[in-house]
N, C-alpha and C. Protein backbone atom coordinates (compact mmCIF):
# COMPACT_ATOMS: atom_id res chain seq x y z
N UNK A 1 -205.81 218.44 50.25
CA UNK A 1 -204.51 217.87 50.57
C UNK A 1 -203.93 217.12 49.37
N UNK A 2 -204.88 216.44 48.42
CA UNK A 2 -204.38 215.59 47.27
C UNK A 2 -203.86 216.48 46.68
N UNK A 3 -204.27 217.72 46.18
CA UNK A 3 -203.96 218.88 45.30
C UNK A 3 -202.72 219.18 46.02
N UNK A 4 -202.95 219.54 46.86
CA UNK A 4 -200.66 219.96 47.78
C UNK A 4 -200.19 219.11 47.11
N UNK A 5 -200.51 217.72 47.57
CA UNK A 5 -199.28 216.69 47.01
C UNK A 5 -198.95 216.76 44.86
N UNK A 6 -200.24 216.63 44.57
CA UNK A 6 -199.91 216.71 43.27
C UNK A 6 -199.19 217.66 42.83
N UNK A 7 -199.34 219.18 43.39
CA UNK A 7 -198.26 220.37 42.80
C UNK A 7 -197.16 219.73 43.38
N UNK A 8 -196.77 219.47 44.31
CA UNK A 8 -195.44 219.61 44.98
C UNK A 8 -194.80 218.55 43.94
N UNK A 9 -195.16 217.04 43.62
CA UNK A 9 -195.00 216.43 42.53
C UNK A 9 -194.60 216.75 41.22
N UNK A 10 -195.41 217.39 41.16
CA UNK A 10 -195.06 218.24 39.04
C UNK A 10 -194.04 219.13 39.74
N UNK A 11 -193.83 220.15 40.65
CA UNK A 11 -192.63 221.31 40.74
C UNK A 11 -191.46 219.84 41.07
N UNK A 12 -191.06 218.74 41.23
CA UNK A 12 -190.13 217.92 41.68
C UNK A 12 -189.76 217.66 40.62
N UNK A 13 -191.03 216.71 39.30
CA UNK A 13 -190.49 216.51 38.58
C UNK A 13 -189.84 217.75 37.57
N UNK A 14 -190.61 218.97 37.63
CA UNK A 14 -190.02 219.91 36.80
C UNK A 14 -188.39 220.21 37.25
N UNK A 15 -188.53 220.82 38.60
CA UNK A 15 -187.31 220.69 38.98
C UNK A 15 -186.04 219.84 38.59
N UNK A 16 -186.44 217.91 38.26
CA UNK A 16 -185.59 217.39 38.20
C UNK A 16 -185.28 217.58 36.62
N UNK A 17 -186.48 217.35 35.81
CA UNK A 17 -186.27 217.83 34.43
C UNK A 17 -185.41 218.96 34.11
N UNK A 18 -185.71 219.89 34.87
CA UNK A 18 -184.53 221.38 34.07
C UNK A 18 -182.93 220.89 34.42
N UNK A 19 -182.62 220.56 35.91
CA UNK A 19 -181.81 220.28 36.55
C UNK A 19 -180.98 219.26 35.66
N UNK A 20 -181.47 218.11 34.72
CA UNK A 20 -180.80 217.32 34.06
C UNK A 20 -180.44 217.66 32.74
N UNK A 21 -181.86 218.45 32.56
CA UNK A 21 -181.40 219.32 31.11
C UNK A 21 -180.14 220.08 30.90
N UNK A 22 -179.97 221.09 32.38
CA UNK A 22 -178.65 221.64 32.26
C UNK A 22 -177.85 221.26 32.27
N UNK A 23 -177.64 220.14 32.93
CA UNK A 23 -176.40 219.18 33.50
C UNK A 23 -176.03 218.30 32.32
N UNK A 24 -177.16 218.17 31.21
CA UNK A 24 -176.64 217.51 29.92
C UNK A 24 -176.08 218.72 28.87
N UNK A 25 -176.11 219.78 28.84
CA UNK A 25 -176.05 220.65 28.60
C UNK A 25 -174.67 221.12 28.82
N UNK A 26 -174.53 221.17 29.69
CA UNK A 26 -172.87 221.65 30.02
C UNK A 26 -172.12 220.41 29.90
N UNK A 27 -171.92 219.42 30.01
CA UNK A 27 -171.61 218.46 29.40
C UNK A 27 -171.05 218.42 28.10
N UNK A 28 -172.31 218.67 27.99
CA UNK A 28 -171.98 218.66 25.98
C UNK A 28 -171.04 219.36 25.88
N UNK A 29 -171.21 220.75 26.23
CA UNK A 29 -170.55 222.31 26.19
C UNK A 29 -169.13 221.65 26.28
N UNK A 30 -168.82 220.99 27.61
CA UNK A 30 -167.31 220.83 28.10
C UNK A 30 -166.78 219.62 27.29
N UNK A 31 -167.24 218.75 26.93
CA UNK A 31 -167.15 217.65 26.28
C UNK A 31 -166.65 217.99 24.66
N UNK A 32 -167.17 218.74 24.14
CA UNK A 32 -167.05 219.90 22.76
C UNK A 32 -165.51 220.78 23.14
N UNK A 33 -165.27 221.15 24.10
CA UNK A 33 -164.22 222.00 24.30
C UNK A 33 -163.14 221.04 24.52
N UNK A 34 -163.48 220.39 25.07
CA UNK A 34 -162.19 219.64 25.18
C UNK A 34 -161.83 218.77 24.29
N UNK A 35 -162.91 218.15 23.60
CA UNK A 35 -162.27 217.22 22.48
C UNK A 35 -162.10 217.96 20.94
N UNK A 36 -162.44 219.04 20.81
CA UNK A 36 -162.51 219.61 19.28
C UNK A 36 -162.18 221.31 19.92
N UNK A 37 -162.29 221.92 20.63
CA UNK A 37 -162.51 223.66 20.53
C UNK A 37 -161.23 223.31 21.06
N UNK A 38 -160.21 222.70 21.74
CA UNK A 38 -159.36 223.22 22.82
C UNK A 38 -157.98 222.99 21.63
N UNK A 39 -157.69 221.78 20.83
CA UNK A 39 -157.16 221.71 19.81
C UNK A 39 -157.18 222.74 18.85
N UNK A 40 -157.62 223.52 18.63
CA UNK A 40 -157.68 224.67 17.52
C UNK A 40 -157.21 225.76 18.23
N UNK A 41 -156.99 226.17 19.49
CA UNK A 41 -156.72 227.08 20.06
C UNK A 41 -155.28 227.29 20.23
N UNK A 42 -154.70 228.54 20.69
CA UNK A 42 -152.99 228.39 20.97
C UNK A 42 -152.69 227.62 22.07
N UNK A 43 -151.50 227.13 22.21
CA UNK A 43 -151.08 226.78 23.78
C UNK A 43 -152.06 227.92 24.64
N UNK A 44 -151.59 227.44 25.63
CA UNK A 44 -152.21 228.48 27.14
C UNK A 44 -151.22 228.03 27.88
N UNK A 45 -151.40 229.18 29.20
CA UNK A 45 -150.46 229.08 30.16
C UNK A 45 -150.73 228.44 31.79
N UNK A 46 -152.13 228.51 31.27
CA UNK A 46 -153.39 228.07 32.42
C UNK A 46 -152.87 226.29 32.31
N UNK A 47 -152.67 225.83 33.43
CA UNK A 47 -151.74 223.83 33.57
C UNK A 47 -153.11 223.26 33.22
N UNK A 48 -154.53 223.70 33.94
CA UNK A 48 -155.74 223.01 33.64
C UNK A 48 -156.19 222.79 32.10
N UNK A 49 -156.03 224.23 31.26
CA UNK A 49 -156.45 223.82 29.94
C UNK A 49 -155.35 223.71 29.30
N UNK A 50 -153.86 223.80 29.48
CA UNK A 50 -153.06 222.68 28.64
C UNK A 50 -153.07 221.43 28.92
N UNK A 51 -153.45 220.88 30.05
CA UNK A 51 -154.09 219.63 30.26
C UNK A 51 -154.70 218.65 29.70
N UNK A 52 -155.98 219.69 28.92
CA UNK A 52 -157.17 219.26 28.23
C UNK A 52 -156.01 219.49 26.70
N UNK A 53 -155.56 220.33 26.73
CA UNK A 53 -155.23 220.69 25.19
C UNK A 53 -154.35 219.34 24.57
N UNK A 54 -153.73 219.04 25.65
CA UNK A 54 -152.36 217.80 25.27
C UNK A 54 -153.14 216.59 25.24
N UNK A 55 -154.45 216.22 26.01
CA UNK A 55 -155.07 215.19 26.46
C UNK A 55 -155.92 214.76 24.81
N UNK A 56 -155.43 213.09 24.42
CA UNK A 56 -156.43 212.65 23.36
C UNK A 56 -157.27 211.86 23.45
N UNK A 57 -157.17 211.48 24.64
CA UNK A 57 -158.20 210.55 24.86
C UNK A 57 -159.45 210.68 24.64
N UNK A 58 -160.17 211.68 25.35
CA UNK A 58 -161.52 212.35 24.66
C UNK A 58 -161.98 212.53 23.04
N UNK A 59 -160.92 213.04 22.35
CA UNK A 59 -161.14 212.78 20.71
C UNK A 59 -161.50 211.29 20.19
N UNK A 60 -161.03 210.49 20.68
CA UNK A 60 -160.68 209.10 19.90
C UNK A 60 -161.74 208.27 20.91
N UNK A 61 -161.98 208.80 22.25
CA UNK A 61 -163.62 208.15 23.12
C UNK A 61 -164.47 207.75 22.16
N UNK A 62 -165.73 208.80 21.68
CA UNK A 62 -166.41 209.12 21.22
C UNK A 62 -166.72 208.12 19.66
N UNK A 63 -165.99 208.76 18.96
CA UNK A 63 -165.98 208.35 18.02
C UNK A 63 -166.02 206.03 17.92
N UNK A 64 -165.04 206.02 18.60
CA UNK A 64 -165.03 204.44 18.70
C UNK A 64 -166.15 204.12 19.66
N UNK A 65 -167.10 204.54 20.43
CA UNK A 65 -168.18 204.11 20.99
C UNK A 65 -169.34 204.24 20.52
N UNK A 66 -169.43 205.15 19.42
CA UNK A 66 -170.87 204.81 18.91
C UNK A 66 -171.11 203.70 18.16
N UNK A 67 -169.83 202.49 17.24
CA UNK A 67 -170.60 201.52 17.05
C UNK A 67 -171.05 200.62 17.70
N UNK A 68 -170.21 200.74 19.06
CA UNK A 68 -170.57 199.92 20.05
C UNK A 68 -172.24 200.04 20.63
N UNK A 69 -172.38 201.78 20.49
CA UNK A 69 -173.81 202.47 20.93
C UNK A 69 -174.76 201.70 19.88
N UNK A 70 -174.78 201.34 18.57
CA UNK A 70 -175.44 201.36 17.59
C UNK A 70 -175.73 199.15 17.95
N UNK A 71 -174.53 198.75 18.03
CA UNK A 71 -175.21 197.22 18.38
C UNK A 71 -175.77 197.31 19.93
N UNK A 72 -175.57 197.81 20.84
CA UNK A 72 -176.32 197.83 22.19
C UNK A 72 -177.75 198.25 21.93
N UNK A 73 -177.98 198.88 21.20
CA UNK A 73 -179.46 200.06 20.64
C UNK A 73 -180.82 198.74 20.05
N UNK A 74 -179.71 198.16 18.95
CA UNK A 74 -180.08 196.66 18.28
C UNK A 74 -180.28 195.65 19.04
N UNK A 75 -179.08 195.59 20.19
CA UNK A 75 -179.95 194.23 20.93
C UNK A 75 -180.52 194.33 21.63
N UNK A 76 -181.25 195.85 22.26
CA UNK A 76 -182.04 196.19 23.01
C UNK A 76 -183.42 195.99 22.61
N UNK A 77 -183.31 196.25 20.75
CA UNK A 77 -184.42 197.01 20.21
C UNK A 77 -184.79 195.26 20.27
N UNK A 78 -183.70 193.70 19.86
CA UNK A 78 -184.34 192.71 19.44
C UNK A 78 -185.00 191.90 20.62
N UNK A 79 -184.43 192.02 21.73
CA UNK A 79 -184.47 191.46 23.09
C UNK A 79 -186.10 192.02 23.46
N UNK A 80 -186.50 193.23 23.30
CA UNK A 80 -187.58 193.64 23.34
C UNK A 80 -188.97 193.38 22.62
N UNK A 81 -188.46 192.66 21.54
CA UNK A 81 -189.28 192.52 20.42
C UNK A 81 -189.53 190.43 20.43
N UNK A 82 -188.58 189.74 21.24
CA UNK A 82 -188.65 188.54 21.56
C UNK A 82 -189.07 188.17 22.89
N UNK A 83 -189.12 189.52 24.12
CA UNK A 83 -190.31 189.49 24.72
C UNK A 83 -191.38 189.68 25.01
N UNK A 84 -191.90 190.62 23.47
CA UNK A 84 -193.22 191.03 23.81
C UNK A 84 -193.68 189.79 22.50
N UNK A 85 -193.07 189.01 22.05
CA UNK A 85 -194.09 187.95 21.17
C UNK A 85 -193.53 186.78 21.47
N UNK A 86 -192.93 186.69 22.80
CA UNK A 86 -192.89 185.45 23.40
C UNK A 86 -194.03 184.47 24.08
């Protein structure tokens, strides 16, 4: 019975592992299209991807949040390092 439970365990976590993998995955994919692939392209006639095409917000996201990413990373990394030699 321990052995049932342990497979059923690893196929859950595998399951959840692929499941997030893809889901970061297309992400990226759509995230890429809309802020850099959709700009290089002609108009369209499709309202959804002239949408994305006219939309800048996504270009100018990114870019201004990673220094924000880069001091959050730092006070994570120092906060961590003043509780383990506290």
């Amino acid at each position: 019975m321990l052995a049932l439970r342990e497979f059923v365990d690893s196929n859950g976590r595998i399951f959840w592992g692929w499941f997030f993998l893809i889901f970061g995955s297309f992400s990226f994919v759509f995230f890429l299209y809309a802020a850099v692939v959709s700009k290089l392209l002609p108009p369209s006639d499709n309202s959804v991807i002239q949408a994305i095409q006219n939309d800048w917000y996504y270009c100018f996201l990114v870019p201004l949040t990673l220094p924000i990413l880069f001091v959050a990373v730092y006070f994570h990394w120092l906060s961590m390092k003043l509780f383990k030699h506290a």
